[in-house]
C-alpha atoms as a PDB file:
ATOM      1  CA  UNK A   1      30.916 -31.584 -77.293  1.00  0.00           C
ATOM      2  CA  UNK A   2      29.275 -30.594 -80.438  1.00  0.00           C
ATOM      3  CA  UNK A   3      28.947 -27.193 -81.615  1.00  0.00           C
ATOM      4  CA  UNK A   4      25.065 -26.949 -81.068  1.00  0.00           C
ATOM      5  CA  UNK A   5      26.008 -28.353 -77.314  1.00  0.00           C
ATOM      6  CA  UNK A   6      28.525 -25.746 -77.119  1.00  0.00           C
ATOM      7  CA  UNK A   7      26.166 -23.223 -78.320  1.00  0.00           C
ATOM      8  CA  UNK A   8      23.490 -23.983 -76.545  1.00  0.00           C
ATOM      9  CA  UNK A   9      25.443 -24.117 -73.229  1.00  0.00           C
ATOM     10  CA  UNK A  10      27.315 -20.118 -73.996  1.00  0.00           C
ATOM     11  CA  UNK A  11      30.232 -22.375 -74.110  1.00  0.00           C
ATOM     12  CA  UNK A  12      30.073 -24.581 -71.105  1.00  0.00           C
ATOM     13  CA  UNK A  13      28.478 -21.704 -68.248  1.00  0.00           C
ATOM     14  CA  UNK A  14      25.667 -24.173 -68.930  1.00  0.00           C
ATOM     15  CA  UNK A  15      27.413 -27.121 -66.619  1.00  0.00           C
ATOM     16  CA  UNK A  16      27.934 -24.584 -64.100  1.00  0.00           C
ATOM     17  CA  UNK A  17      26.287 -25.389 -60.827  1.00  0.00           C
ATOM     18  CA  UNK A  18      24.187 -24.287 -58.937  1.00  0.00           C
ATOM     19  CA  UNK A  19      21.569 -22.816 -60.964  1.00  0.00           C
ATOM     20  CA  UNK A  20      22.951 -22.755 -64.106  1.00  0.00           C
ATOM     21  CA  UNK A  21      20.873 -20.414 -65.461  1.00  0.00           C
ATOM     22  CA  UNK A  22      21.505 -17.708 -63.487  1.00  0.00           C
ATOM     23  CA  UNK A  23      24.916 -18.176 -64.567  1.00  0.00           C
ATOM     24  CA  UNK A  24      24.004 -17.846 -68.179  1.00  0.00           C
ATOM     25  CA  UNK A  25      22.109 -14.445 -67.476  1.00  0.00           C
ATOM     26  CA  UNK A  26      25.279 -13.277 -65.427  1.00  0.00           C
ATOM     27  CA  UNK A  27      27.495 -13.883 -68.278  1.00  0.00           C
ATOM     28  CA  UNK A  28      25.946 -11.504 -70.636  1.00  0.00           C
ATOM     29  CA  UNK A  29      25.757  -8.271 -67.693  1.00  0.00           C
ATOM     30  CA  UNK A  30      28.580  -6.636 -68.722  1.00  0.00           C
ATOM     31  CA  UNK A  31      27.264  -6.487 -72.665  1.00  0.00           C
ATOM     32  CA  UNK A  32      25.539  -3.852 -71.049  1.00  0.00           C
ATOM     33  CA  UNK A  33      28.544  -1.666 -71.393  1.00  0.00           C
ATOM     34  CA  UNK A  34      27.503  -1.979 -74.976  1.00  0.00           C
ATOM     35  CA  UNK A  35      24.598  -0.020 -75.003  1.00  0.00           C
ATOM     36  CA  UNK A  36      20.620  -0.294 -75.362  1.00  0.00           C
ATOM     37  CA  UNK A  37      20.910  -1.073 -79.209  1.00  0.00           C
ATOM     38  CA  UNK A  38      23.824  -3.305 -79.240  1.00  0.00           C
ATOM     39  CA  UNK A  39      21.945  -5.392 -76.201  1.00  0.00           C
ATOM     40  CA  UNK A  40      19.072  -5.806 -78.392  1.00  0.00           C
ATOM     41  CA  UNK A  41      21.124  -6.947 -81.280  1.00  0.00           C
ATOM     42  CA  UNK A  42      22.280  -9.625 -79.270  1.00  0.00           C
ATOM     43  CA  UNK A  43      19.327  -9.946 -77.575  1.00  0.00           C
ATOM     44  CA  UNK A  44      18.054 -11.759 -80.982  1.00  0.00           C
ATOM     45  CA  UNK A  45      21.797 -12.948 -82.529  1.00  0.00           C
ATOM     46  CA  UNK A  46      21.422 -15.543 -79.491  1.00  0.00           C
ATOM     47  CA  UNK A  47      17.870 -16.138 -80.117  1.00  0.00           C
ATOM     48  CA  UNK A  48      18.547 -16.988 -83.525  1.00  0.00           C
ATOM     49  CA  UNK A  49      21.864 -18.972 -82.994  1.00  0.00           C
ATOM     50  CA  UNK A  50      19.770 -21.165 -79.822  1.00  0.00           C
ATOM     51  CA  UNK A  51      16.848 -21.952 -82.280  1.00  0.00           C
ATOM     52  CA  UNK A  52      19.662 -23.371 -84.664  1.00  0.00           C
ATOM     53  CA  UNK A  53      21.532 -24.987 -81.840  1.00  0.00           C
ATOM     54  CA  UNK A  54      18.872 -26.837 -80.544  1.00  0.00           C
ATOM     55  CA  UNK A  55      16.908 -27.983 -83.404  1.00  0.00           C
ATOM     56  CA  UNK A  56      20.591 -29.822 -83.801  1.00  0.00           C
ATOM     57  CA  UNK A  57      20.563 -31.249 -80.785  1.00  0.00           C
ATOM     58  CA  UNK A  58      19.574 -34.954 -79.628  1.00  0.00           C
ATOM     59  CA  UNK A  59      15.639 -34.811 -79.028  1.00  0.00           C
ATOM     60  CA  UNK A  60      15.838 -35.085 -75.330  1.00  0.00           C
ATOM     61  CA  UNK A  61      17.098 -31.243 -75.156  1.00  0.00           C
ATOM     62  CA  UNK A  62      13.579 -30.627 -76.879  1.00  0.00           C
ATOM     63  CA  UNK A  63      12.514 -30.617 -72.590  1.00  0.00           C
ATOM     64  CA  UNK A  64      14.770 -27.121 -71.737  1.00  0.00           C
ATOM     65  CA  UNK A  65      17.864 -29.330 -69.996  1.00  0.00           C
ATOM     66  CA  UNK A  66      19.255 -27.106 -67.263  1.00  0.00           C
ATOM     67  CA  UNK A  67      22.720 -26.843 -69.015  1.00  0.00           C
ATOM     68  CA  UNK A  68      21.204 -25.246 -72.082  1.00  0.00           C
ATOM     69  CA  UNK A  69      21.458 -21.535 -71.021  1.00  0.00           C
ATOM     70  CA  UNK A  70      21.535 -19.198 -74.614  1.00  0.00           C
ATOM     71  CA  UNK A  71      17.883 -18.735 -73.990  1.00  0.00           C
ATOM     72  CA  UNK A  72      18.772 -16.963 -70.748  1.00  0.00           C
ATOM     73  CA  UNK A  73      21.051 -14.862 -72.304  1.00  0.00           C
ATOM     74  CA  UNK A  74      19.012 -13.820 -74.680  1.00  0.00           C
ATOM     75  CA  UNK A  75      16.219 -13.073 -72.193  1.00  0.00           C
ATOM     76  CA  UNK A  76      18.596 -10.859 -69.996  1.00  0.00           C
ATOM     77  CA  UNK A  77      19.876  -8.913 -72.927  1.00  0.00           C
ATOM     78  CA  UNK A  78      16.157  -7.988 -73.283  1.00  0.00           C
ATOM     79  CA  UNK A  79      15.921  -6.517 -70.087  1.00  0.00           C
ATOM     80  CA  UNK A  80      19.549  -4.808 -70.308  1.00  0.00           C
ATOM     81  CA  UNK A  81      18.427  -3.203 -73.271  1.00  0.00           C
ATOM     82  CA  UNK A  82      15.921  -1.514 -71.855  1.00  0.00           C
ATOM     83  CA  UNK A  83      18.228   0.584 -69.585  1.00  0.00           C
ATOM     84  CA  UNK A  84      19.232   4.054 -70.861  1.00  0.00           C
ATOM     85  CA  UNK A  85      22.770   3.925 -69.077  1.00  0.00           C
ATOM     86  CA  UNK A  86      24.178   1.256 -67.533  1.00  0.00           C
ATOM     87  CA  UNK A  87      24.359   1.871 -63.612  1.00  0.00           C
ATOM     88  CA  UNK A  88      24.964  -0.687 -60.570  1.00  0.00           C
ATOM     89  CA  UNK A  89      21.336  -0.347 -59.666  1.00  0.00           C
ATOM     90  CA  UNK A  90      20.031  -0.710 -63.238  1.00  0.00           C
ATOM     91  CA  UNK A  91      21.956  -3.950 -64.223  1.00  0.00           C
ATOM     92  CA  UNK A  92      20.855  -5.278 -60.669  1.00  0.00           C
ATOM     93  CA  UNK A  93      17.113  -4.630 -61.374  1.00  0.00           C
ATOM     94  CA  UNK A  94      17.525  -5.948 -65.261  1.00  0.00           C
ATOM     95  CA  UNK A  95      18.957  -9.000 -63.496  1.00  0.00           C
ATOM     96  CA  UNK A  96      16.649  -9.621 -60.697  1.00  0.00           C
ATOM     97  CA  UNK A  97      13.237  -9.543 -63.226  1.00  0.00           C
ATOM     98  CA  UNK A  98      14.573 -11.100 -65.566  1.00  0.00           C
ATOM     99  CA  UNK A  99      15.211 -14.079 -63.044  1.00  0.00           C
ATOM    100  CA  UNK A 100      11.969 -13.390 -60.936  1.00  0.00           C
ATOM    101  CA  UNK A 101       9.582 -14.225 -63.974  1.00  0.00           C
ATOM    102  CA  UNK A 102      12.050 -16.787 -65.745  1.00  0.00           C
ATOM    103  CA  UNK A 103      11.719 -18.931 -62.730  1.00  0.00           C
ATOM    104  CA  UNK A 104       7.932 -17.926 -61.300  1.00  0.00           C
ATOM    105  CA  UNK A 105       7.100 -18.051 -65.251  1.00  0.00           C
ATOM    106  CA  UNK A 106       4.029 -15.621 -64.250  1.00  0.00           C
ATOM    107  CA  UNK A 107       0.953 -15.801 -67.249  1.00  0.00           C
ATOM    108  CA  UNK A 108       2.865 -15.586 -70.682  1.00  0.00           C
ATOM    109  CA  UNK A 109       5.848 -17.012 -69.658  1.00  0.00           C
ATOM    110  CA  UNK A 110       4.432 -20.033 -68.085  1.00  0.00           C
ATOM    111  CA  UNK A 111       1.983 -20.470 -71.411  1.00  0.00           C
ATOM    112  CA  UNK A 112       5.300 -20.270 -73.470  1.00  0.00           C
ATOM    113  CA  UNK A 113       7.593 -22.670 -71.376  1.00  0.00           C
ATOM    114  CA  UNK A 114       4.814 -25.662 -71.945  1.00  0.00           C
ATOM    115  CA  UNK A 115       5.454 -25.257 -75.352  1.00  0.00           C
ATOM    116  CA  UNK A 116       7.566 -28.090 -76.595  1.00  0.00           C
ATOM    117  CA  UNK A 117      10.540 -27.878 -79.279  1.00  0.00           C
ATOM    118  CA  UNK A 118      13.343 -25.270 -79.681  1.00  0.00           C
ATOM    119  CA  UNK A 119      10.998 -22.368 -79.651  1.00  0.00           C
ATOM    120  CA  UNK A 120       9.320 -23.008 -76.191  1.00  0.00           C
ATOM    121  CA  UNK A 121      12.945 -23.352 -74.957  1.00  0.00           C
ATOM    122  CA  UNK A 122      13.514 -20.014 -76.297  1.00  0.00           C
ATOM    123  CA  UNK A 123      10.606 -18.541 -76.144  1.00  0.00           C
ATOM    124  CA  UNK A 124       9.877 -18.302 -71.949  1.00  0.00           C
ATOM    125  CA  UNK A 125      13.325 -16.715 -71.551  1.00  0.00           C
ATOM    126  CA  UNK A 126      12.449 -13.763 -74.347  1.00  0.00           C
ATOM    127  CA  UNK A 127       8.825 -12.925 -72.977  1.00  0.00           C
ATOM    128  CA  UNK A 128      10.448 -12.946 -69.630  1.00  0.00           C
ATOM    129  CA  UNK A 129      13.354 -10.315 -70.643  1.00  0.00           C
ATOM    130  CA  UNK A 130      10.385  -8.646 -72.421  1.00  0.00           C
ATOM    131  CA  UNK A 131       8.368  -8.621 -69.405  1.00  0.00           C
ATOM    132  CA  UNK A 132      11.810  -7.344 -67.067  1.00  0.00           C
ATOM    133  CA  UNK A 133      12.473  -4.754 -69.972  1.00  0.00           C
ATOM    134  CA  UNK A 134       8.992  -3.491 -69.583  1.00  0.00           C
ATOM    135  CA  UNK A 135       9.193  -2.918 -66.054  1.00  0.00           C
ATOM    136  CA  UNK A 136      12.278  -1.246 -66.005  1.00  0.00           C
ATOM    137  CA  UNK A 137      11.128   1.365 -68.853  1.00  0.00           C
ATOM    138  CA  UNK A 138       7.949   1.891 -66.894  1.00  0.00           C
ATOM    139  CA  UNK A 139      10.164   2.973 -63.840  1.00  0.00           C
ATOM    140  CA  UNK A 140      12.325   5.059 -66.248  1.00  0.00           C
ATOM    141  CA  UNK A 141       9.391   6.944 -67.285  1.00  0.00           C
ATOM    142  CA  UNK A 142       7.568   7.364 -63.933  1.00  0.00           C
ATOM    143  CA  UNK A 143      11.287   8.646 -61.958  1.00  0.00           C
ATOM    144  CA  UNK A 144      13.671   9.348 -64.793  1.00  0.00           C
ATOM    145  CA  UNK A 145      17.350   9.177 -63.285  1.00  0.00           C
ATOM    146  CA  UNK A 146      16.551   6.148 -60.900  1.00  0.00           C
ATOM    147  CA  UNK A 147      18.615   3.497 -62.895  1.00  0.00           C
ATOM    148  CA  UNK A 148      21.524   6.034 -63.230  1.00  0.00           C
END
């Protein structure tokens, strides 16, 4: 496996199955432990590093194969970022946007995953982590204390 493929796949939780995507966006959770800032950081180290990987790999992961899986992580760190201390109920909200809009791919996110090339692979996954990161701070702000 080449290093793009390796990359690309967070080191093989790509060819996990079933749904292989939810198993890239459960890989990153605990990163949460990290803090808002540190989640955001990463948040764009892997959308940087799966732009690289894929413009590197063959042409026929230009289509989003299901075992490329850094552009869910990247997504989810979005949404753990927005949390202002991780909590059980927190990282389970994060989570469950972040996966609701990835796969409905409601408005912007759908618009972005017809895009074709590296950055529509990328590019659904970070709106949607956007999108899951917006809600959450809009429930932090309306009942402060609810995610911990």
């Amino acid at each position: 496996m080449s290093v793009a493929a390796r990359l690309a796949s967070l080191g093989g939780i790509g060819y996990l199955r079933p749904a292989p995507g939810t198993w890239g966006s459960a890989a990153v959770l605990p990163c949460v432990f990290l803090g808002p800032l540190p989640c955001a950081a990463l948040a764009v180290m892997a959308l940087v590093i799966g732009l690289w990987a894929m413009r590197r790999l063959p042409a026929e992961a230009a289509a989003d194969p299901g075992w490329v899986v850094i552009d869910e992580a990247s997504g989810q760190l979005l949404a753990l970022a927005a949390l202002a201390s991780p909590s059980l109920l927190g990282v389970a909200a994060a989570f469950a946007l972040f996966r609701l809009f990835d796969i409905t791919k409601p408005g912007p996110v759908g618009w972005a995953d017809r895009r074709h090339g590296p950055l529509g692979v990328m590019l659904d996954d970070v709106i949607a982590g956007t999108m899951a990161a917006a809600v959450i701070l809009g429930v932090q702000y309306l009942a402060p204390g609810v995610f911990g």
